[in-house]
Protein backbone atom coordinates (compact mmCIF):
# COMPACT_ATOMS: atom_id res chain seq x y z
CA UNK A 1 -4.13 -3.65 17.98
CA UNK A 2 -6.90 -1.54 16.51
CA UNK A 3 -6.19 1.70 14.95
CA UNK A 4 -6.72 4.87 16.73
CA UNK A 5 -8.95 7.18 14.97
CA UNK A 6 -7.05 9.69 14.80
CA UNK A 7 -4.95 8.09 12.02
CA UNK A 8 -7.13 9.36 8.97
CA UNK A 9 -6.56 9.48 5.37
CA UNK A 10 -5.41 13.45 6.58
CA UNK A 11 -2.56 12.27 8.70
CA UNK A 12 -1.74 8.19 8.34
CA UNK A 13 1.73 9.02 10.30
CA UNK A 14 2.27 5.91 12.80
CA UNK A 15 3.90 2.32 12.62
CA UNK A 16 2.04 -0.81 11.29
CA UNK A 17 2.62 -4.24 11.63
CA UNK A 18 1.51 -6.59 8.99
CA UNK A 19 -1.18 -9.04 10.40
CA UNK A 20 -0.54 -12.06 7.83
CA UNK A 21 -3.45 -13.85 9.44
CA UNK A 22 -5.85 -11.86 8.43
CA UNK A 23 -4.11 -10.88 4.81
CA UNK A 24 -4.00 -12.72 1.95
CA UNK A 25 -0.71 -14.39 0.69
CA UNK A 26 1.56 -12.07 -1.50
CA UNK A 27 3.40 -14.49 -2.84
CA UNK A 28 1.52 -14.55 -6.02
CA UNK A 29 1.52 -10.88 -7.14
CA UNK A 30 5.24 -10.28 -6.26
CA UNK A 31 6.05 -13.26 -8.69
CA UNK A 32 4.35 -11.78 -11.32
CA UNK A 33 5.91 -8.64 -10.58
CA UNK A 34 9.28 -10.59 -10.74
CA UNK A 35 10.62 -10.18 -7.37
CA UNK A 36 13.07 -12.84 -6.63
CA UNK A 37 12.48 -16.04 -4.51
CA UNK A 38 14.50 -15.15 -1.46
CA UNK A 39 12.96 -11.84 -1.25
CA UNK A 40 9.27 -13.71 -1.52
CA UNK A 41 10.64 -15.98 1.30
CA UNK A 42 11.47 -13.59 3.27
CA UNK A 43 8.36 -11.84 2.55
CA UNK A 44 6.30 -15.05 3.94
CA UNK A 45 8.00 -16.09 7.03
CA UNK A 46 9.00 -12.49 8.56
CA UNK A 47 7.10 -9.55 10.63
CA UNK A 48 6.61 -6.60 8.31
CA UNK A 49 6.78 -3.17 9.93
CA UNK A 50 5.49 -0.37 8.27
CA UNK A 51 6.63 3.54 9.47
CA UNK A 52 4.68 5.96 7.72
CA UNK A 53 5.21 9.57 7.70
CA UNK A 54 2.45 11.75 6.39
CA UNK A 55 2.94 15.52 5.97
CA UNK A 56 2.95 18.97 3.73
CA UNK A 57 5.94 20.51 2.80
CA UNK A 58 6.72 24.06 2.41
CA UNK A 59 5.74 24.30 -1.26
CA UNK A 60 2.36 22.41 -0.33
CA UNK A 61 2.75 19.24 -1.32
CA UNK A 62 1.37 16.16 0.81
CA UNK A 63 3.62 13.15 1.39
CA UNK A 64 3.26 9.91 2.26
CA UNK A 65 6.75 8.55 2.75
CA UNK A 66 6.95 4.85 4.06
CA UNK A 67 9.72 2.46 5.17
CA UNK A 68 9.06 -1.53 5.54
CA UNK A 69 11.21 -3.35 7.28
CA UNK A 70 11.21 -6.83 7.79
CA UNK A 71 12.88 -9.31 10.71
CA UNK A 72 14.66 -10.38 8.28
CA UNK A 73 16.19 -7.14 7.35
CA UNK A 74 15.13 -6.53 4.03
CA UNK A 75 13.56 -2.87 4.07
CA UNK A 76 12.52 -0.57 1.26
CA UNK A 77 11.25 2.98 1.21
CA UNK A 78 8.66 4.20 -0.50
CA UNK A 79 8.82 8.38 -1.13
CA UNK A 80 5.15 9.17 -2.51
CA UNK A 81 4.18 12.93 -3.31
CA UNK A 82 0.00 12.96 -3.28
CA UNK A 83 -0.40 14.77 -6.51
CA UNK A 84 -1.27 12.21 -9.14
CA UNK A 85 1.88 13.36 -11.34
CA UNK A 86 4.04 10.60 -12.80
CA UNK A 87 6.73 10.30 -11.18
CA UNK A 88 10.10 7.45 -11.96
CA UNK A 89 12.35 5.81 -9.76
CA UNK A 90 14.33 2.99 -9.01
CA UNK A 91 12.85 0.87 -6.53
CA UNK A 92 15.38 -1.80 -4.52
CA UNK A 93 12.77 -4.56 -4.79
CA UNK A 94 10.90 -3.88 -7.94
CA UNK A 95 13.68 -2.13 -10.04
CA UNK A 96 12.87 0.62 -12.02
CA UNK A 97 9.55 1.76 -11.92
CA UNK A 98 6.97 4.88 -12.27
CA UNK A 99 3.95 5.93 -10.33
CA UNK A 100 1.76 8.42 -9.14
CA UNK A 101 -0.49 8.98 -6.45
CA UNK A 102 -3.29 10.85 -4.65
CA UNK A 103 -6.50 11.05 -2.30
CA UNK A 104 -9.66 10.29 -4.23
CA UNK A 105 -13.47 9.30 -3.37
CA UNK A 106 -13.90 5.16 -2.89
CA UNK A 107 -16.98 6.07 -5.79
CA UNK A 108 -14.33 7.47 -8.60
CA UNK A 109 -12.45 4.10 -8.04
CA UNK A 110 -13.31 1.72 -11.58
CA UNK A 111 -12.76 -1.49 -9.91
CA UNK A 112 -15.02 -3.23 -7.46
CA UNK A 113 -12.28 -5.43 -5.55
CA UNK A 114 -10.78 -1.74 -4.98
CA UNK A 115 -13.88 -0.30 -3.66
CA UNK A 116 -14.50 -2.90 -1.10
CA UNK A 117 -14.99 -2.83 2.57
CA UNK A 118 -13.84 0.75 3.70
CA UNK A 119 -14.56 2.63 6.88
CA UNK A 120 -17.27 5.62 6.60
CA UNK A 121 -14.63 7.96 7.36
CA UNK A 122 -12.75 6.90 4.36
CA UNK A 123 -15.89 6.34 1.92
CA UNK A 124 -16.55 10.17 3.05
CA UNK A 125 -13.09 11.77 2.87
CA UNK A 126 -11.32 9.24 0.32
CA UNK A 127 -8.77 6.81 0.47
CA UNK A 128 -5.16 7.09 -1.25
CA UNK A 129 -4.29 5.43 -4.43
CA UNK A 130 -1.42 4.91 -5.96
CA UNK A 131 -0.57 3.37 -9.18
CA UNK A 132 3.02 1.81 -10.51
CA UNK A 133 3.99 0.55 -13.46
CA UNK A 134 7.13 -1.78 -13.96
CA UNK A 135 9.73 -0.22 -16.83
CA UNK A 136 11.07 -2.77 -17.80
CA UNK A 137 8.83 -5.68 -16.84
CA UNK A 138 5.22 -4.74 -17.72
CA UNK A 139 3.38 -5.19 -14.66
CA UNK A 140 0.93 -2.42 -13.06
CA UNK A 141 -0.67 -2.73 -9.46
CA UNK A 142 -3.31 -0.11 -8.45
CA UNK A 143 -2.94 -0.22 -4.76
CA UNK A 144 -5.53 1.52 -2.31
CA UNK A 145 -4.81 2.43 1.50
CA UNK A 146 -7.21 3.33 3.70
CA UNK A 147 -9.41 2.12 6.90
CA UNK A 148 -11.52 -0.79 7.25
CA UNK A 149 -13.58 -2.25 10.48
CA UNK A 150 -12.16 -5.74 10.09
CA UNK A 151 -13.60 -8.31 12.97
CA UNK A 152 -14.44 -5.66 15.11
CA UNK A 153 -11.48 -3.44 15.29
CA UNK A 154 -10.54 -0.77 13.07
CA UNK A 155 -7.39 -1.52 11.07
CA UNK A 156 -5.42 0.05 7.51
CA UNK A 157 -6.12 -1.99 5.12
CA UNK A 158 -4.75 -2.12 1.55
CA UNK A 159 -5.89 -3.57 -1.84
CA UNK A 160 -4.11 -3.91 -4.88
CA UNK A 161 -4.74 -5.27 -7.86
CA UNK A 162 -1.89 -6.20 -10.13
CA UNK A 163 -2.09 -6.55 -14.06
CA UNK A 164 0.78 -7.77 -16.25
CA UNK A 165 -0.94 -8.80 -19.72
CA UNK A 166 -3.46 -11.26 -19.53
CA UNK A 167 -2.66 -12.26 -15.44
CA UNK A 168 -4.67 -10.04 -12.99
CA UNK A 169 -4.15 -10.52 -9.40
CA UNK A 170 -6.04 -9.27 -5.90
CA UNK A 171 -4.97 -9.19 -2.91
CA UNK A 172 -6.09 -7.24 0.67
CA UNK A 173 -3.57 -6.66 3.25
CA UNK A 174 -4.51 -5.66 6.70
CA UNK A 175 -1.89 -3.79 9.30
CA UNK A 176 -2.31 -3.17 13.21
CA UNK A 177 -1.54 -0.71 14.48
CA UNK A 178 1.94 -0.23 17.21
CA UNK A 179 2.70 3.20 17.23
């Protein structure tokens, strides 16, 4: 289903549902990033369900807080504060890793993959990008969320690129949108 627009890079609150057939495999980058087979499995052959929550707290700051859940019940939560400060954590799936995170203009991205394919609304009031870096197992994936018109229908999209030493991998992942 297409996304409404009033999901904007302002307010992304909503649930998405990962549309595999229109995404490209993950299997890749979460083996370089070293997460385990079952996990990858479960990864491939399940419906991924995305909740985000987007909002300013008292002191100011915009989150983007998002839970994925898959069918078969792996989930993991993802608490991002849109203010490009570094930020460490220890992530059930990855393990222990640090990131930031903010809005910024498609044209200030440095990587054309990155840059690709976004809606007007996004190419005028930015996407989000966040960047994390493995502790302990040297990866780093720049990912970018945002809107993209993709056959016809309006949909979030992401791109990420991972790095980990002389291996760089792309990949786009496309949500619809359920609530």
């Amino acid at each position: 289903m297409a996304v409404p627009p009033t999901a904007t890079i302002k307010d992304m609150s909503g649930v998405y549902v990962l549309n595999k057939s229109l995404s490209d495999s993950s299997q890749v980058l979460l083996k370089m990033q070293g997460v385990g087979f079952i996990v990858r499995q479960a990864v491939q052959y399940s419906t991924i369900t995305v909740t985000i929550k987007h909002y300013t707290d008292e002191d100011g700051k915009v989150h983007l807080d998002q839970k994925q859940v898959s069918t078969g019940g792996i989930s993991n939560e993802d608490l991002r504060v849109l203010d490009w400060s570094w930020n460490e954590n220890k992530n059930r799936i990855w393990g222990k890793v640090k990131g930031r995170n903010r809005v910024t203009k498609v044209s200030e991205l440095d990587d054309e993959f990155l840059k690709e394919g976004w809606s007007e609304d996004c190419i005028e009031d930015g996407v989000i990008e966040t960047v994390s870096e493995s502790v302990t197992s040297g990866w780093v994936a720049t990912q970018i969320f945002g809107f993209a018109d993709v056959d016809g229908l309006r949909k979030q999209v992401r791109r990420v690129v991972g790095r980990k030493g002389d291996q760089v991998e792309q990949m786009r992942q496309v949500y619809d949108w359920k609530a």
